[in-house]
PDB file of N, CA and C in Angstrom:
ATOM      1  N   UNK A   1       0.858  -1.170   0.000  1.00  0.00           N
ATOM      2  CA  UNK A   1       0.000   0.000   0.000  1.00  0.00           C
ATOM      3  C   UNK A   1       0.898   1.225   0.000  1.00  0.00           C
ATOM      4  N   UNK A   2       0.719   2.247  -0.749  1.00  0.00           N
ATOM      5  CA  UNK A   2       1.570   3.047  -0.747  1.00  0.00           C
ATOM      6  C   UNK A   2       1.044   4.515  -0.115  1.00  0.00           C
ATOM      7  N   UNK A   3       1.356   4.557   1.117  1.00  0.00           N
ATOM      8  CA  UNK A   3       0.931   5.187   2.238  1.00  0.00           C
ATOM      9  C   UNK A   3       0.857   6.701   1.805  1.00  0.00           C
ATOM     10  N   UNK A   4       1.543   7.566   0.975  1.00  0.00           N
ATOM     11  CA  UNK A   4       1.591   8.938   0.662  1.00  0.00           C
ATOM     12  C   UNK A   4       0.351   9.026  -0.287  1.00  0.00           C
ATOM     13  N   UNK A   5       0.433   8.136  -1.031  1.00  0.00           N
ATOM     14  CA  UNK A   5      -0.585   8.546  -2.327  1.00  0.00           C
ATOM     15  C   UNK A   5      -1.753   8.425  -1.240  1.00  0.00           C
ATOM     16  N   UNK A   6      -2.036   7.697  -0.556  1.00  0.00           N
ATOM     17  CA  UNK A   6      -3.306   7.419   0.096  1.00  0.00           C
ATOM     18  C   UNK A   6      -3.761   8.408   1.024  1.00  0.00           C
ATOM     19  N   UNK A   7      -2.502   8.818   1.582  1.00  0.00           N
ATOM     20  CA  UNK A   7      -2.427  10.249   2.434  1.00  0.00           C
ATOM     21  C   UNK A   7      -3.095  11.419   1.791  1.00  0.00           C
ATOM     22  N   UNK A   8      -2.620  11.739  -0.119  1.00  0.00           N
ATOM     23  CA  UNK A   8      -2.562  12.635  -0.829  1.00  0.00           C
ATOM     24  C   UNK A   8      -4.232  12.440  -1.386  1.00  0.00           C
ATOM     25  N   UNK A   9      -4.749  11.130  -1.471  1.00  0.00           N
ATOM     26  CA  UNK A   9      -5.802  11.120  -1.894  1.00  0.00           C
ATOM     27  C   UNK A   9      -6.812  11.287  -0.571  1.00  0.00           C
ATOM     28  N   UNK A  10      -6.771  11.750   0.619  1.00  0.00           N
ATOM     29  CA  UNK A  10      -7.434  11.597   1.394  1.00  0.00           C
ATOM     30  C   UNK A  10      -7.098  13.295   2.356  1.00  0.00           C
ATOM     31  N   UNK A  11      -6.320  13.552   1.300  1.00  0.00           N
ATOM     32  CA  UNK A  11      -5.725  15.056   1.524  1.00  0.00           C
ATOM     33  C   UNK A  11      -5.466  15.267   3.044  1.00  0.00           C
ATOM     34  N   UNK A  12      -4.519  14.219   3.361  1.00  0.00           N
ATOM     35  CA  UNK A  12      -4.193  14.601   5.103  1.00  0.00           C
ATOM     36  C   UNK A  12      -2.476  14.649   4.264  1.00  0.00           C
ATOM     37  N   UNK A  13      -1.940  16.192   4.804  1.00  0.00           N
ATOM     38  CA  UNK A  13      -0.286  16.364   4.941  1.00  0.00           C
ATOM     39  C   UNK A  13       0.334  15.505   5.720  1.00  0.00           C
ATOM     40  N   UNK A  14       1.457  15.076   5.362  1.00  0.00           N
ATOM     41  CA  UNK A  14       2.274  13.808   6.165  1.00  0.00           C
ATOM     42  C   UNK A  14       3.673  14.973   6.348  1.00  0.00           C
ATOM     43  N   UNK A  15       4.024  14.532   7.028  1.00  0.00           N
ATOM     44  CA  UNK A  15       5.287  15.093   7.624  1.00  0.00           C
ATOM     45  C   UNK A  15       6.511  14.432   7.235  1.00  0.00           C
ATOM     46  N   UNK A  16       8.116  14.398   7.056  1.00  0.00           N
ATOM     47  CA  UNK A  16       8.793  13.619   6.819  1.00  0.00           C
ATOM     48  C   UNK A  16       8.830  12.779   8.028  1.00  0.00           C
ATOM     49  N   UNK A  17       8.704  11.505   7.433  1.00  0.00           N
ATOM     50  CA  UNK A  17       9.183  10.097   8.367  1.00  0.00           C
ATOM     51  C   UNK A  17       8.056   9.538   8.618  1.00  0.00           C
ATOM     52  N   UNK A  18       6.561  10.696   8.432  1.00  0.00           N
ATOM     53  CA  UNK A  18       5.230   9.651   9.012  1.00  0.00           C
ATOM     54  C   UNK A  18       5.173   9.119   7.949  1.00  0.00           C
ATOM     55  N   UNK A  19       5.690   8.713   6.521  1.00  0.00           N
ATOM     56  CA  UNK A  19       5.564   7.733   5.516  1.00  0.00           C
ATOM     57  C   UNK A  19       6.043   6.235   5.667  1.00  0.00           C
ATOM     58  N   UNK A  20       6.857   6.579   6.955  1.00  0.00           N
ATOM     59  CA  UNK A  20       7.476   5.457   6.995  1.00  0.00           C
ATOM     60  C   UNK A  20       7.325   4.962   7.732  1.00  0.00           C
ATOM     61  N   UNK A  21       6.793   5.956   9.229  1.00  0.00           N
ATOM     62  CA  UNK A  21       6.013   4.909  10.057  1.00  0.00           C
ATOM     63  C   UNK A  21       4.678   4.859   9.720  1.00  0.00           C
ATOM     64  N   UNK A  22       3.802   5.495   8.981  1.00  0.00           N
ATOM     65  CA  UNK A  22       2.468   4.705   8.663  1.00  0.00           C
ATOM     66  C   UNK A  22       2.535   3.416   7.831  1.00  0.00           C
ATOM     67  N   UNK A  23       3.741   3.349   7.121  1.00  0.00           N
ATOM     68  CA  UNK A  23       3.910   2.217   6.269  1.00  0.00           C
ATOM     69  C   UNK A  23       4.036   1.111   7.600  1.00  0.00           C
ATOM     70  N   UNK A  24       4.843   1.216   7.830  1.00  0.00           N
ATOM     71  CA  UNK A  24       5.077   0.166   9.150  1.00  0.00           C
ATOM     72  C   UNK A  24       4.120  -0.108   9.796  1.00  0.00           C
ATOM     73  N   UNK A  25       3.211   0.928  10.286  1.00  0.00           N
ATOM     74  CA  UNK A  25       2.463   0.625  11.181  1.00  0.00           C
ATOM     75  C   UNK A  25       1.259  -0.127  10.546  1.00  0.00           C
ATOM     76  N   UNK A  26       0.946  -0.096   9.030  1.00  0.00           N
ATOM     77  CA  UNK A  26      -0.511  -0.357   8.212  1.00  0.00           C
ATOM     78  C   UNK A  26       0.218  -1.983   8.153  1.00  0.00           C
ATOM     79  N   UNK A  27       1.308  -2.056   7.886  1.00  0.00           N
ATOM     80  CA  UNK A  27       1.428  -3.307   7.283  1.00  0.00           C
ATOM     81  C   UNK A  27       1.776  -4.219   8.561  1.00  0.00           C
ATOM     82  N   UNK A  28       1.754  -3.605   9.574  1.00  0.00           N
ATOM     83  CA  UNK A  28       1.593  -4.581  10.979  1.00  0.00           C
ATOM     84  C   UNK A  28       0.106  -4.661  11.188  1.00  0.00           C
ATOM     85  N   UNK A  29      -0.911  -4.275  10.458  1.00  0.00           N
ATOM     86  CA  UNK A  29      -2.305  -4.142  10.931  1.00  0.00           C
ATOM     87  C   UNK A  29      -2.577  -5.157  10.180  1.00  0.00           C
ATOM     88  N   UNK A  30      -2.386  -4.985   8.566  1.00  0.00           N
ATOM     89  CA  UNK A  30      -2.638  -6.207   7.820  1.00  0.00           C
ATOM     90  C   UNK A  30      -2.645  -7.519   8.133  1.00  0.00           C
ATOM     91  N   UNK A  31      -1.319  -7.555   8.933  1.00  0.00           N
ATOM     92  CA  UNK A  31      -0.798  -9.051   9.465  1.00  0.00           C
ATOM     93  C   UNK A  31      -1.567  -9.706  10.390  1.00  0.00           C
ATOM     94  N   UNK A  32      -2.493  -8.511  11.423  1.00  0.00           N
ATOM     95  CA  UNK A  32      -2.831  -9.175  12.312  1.00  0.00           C
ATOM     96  C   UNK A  32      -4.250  -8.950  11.669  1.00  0.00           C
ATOM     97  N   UNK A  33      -4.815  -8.300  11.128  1.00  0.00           N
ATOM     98  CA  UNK A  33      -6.009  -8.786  10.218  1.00  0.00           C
ATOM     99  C   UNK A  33      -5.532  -9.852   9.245  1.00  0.00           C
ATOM    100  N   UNK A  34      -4.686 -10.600   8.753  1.00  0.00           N
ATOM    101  CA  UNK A  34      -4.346 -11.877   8.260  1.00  0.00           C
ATOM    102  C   UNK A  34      -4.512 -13.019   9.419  1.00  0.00           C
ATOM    103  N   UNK A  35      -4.145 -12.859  10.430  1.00  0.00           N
ATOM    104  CA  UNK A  35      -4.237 -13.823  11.733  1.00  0.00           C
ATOM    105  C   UNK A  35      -5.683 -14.345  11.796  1.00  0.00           C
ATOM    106  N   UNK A  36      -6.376 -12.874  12.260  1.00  0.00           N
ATOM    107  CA  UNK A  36      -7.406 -12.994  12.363  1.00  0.00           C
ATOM    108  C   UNK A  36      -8.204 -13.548  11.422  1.00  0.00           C
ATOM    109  N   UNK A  37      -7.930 -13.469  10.071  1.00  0.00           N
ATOM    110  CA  UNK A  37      -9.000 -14.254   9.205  1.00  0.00           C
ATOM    111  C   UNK A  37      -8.718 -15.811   8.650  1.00  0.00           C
ATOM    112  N   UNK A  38      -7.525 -15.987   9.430  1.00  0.00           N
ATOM    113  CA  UNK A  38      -7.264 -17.345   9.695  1.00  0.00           C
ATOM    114  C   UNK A  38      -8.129 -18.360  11.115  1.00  0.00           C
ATOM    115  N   UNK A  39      -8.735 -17.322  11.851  1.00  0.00           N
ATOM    116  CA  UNK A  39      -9.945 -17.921  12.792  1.00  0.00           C
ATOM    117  C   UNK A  39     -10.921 -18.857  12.373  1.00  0.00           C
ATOM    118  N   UNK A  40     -10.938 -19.822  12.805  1.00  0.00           N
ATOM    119  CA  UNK A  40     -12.158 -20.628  12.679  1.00  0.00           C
ATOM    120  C   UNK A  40     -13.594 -19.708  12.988  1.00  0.00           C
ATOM    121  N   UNK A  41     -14.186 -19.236  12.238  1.00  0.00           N
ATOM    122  CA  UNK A  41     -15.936 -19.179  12.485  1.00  0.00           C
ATOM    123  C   UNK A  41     -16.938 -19.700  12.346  1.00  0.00           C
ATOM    124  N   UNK A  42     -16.709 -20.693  12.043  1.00  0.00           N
ATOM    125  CA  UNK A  42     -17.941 -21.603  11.600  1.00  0.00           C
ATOM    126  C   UNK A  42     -18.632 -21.926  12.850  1.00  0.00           C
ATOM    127  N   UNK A  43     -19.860 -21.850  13.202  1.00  0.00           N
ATOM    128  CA  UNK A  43     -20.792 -22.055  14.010  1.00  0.00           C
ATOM    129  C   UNK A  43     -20.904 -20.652  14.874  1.00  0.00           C
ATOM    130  N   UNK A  44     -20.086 -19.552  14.162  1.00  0.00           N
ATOM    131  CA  UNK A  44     -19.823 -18.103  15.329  1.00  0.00           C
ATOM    132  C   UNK A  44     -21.564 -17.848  14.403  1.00  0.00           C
ATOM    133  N   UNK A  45     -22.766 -17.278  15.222  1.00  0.00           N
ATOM    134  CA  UNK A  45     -23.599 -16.173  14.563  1.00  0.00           C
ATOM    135  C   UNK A  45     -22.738 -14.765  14.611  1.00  0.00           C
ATOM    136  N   UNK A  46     -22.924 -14.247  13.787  1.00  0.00           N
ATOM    137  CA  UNK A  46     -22.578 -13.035  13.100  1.00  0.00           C
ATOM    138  C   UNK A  46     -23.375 -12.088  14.391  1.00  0.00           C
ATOM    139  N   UNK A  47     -22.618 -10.889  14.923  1.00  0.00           N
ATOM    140  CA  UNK A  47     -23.509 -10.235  15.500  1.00  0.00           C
ATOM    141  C   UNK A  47     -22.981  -8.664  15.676  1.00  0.00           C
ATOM    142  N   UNK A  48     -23.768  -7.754  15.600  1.00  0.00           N
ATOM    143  CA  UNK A  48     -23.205  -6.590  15.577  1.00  0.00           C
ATOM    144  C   UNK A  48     -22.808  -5.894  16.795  1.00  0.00           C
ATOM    145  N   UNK A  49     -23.093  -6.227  18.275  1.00  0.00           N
ATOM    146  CA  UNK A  49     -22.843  -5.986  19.166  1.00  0.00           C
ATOM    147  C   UNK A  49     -23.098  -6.982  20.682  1.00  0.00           C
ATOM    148  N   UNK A  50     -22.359  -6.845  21.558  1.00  0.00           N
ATOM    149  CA  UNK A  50     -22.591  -7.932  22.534  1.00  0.00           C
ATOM    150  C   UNK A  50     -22.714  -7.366  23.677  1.00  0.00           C
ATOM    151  N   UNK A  51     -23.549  -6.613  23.854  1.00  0.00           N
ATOM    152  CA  UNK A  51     -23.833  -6.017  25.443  1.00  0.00           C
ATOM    153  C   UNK A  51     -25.228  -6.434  25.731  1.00  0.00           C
ATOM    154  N   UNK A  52     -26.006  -6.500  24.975  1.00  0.00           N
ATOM    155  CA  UNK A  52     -27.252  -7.057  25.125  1.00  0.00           C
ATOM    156  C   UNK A  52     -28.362  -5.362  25.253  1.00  0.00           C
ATOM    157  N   UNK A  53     -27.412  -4.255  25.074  1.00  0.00           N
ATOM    158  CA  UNK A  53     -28.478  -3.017  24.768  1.00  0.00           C
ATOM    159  C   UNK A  53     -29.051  -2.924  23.562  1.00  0.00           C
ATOM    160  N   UNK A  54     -30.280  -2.326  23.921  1.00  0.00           N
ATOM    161  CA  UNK A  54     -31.214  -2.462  22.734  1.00  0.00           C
ATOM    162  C   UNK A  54     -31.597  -0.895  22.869  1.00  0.00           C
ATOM    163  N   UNK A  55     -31.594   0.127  21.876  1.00  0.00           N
ATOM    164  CA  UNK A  55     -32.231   1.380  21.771  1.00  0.00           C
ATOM    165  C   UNK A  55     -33.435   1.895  22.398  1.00  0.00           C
ATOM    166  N   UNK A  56     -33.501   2.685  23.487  1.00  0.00           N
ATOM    167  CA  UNK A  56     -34.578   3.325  23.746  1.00  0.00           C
ATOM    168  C   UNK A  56     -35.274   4.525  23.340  1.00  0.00           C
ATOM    169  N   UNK A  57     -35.969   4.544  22.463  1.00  0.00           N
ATOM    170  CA  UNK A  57     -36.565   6.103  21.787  1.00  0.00           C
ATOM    171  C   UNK A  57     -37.913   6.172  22.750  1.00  0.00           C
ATOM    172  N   UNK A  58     -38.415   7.450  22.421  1.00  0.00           N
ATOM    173  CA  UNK A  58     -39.535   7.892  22.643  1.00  0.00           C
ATOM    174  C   UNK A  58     -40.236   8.497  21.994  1.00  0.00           C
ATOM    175  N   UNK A  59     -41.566   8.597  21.667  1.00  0.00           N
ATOM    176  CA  UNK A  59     -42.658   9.295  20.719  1.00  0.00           C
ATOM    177  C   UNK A  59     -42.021  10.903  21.086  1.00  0.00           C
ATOM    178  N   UNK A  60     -41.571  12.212  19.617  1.00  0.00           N
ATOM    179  CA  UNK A  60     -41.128  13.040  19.700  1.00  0.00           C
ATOM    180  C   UNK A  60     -42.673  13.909  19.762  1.00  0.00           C
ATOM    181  N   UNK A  61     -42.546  14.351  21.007  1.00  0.00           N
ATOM    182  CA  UNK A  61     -44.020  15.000  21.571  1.00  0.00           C
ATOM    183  C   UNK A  61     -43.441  16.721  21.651  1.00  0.00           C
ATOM    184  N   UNK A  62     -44.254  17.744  21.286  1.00  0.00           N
ATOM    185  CA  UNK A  62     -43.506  18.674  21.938  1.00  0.00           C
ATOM    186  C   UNK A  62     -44.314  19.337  22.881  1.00  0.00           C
ATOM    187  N   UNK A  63     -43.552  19.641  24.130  1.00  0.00           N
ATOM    188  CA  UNK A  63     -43.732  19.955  24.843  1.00  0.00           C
ATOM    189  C   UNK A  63     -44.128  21.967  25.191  1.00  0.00           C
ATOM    190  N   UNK A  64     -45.894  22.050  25.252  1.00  0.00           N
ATOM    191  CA  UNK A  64     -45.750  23.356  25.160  1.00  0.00           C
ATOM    192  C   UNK A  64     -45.257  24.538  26.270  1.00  0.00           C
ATOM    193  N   UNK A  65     -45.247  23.594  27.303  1.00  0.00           N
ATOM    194  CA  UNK A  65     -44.407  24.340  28.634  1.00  0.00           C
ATOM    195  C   UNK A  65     -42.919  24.901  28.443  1.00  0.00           C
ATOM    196  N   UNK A  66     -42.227  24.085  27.294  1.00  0.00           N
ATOM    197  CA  UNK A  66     -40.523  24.451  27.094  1.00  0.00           C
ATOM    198  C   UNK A  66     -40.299  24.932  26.131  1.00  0.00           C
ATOM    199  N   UNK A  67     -41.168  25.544  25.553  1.00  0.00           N
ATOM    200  CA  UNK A  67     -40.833  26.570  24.284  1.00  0.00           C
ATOM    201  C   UNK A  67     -40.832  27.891  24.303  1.00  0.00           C
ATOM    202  N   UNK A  68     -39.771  28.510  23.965  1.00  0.00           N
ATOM    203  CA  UNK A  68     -39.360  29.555  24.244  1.00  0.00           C
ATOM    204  C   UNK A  68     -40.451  30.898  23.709  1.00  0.00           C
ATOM    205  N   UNK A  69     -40.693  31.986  24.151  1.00  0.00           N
ATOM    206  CA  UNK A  69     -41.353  32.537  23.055  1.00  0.00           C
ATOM    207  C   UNK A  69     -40.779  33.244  22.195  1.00  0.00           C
ATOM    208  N   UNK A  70     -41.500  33.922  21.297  1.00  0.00           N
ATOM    209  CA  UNK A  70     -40.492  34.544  20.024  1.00  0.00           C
ATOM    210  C   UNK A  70     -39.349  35.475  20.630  1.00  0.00           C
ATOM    211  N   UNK A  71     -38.325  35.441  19.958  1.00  0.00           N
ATOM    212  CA  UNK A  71     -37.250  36.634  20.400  1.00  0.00           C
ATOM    213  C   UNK A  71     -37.997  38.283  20.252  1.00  0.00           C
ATOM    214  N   UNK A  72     -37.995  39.674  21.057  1.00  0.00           N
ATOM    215  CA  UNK A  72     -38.178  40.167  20.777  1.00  0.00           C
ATOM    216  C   UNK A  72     -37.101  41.222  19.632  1.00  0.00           C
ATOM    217  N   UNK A  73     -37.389  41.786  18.923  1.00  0.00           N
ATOM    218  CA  UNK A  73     -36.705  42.208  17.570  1.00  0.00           C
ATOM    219  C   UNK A  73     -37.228  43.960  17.186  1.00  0.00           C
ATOM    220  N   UNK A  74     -35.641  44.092  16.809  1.00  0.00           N
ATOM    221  CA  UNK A  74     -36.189  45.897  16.506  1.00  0.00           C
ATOM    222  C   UNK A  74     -34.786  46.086  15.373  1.00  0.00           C
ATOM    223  N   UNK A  75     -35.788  46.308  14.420  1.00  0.00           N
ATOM    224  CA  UNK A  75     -34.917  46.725  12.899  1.00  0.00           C
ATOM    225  C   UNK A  75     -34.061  45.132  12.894  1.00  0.00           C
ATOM    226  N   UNK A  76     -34.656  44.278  12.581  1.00  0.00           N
ATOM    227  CA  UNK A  76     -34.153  42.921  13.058  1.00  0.00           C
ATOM    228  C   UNK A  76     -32.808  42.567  13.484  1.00  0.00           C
ATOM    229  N   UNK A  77     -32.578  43.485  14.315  1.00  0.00           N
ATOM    230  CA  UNK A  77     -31.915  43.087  15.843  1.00  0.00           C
ATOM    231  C   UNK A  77     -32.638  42.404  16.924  1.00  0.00           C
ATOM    232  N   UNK A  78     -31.788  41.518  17.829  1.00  0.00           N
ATOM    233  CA  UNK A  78     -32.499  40.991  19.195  1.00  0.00           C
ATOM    234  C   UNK A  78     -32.785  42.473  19.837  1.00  0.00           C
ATOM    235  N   UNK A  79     -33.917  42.229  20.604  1.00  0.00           N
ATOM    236  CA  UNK A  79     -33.872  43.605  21.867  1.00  0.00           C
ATOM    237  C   UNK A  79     -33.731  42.828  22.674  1.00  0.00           C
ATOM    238  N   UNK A  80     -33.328  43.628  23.930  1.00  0.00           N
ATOM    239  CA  UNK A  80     -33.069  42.997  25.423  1.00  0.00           C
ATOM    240  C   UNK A  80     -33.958  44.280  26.216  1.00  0.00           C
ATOM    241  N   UNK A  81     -34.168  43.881  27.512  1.00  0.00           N
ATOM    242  CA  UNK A  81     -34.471  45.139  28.232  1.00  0.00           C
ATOM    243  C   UNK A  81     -33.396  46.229  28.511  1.00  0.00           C
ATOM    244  N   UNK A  82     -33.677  47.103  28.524  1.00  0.00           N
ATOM    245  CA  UNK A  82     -32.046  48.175  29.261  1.00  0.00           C
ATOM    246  C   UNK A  82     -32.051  47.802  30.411  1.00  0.00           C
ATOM    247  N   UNK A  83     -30.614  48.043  30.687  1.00  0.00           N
ATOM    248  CA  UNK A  83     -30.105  47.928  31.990  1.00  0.00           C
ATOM    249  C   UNK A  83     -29.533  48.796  32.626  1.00  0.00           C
ATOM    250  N   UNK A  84     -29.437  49.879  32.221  1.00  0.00           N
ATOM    251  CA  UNK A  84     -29.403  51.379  32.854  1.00  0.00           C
ATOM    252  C   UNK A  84     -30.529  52.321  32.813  1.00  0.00           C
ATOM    253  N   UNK A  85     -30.566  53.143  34.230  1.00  0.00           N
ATOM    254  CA  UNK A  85     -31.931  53.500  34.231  1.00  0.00           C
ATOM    255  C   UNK A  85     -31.792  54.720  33.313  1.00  0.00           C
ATOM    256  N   UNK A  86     -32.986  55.575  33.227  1.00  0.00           N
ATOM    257  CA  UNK A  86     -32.413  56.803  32.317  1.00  0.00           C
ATOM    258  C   UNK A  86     -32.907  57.970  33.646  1.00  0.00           C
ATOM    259  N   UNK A  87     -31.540  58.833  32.897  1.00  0.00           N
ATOM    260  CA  UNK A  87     -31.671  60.014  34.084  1.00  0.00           C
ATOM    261  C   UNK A  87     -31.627  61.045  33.471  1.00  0.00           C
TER     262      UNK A  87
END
């Protein structure tokens, strides 16, 4: 795999020497993804996660107590109240 072009096509700058340790380091990954697909799986079910969580959603209700009311607006600017009194 030739680690710069892949760098260059994925437009991340490499520095001198990270060519040579990403080379090193990809082709130690390979190896042990080679190990690994030397595993026996036969009888493994396939599964995408093993914690046994399952997603909890809820019906998206909205709530009219937590809605903000409109911003007030002048020459469409926010207004705020003043905070100095006038004298």
């Amino acid at each position: 795999m030739d680690v710069a072009h892949v760098a260059k096509l994925a437009n991340l700058p490499l520095k001198p020497g990270e060519v040579e340790k990403f080379q090193k380091q990809f082709e130690e990954t390979l190896k042990t993804i080679a190990v690994i697909n030397e595993l026996d799986t036969k009888g493994v079910e396939p599964t995408s996660q093993v914690t046994g969580l399952v997603n909890v959603v809820r019906q998206d209700e909205v709530d009219p107590s937590r809605i903000l009311p409109p911003p007030m607006t002048n020459n469409g600017y926010f207004a705020v109240p003043s905070i100095f009194d006038a004298q």
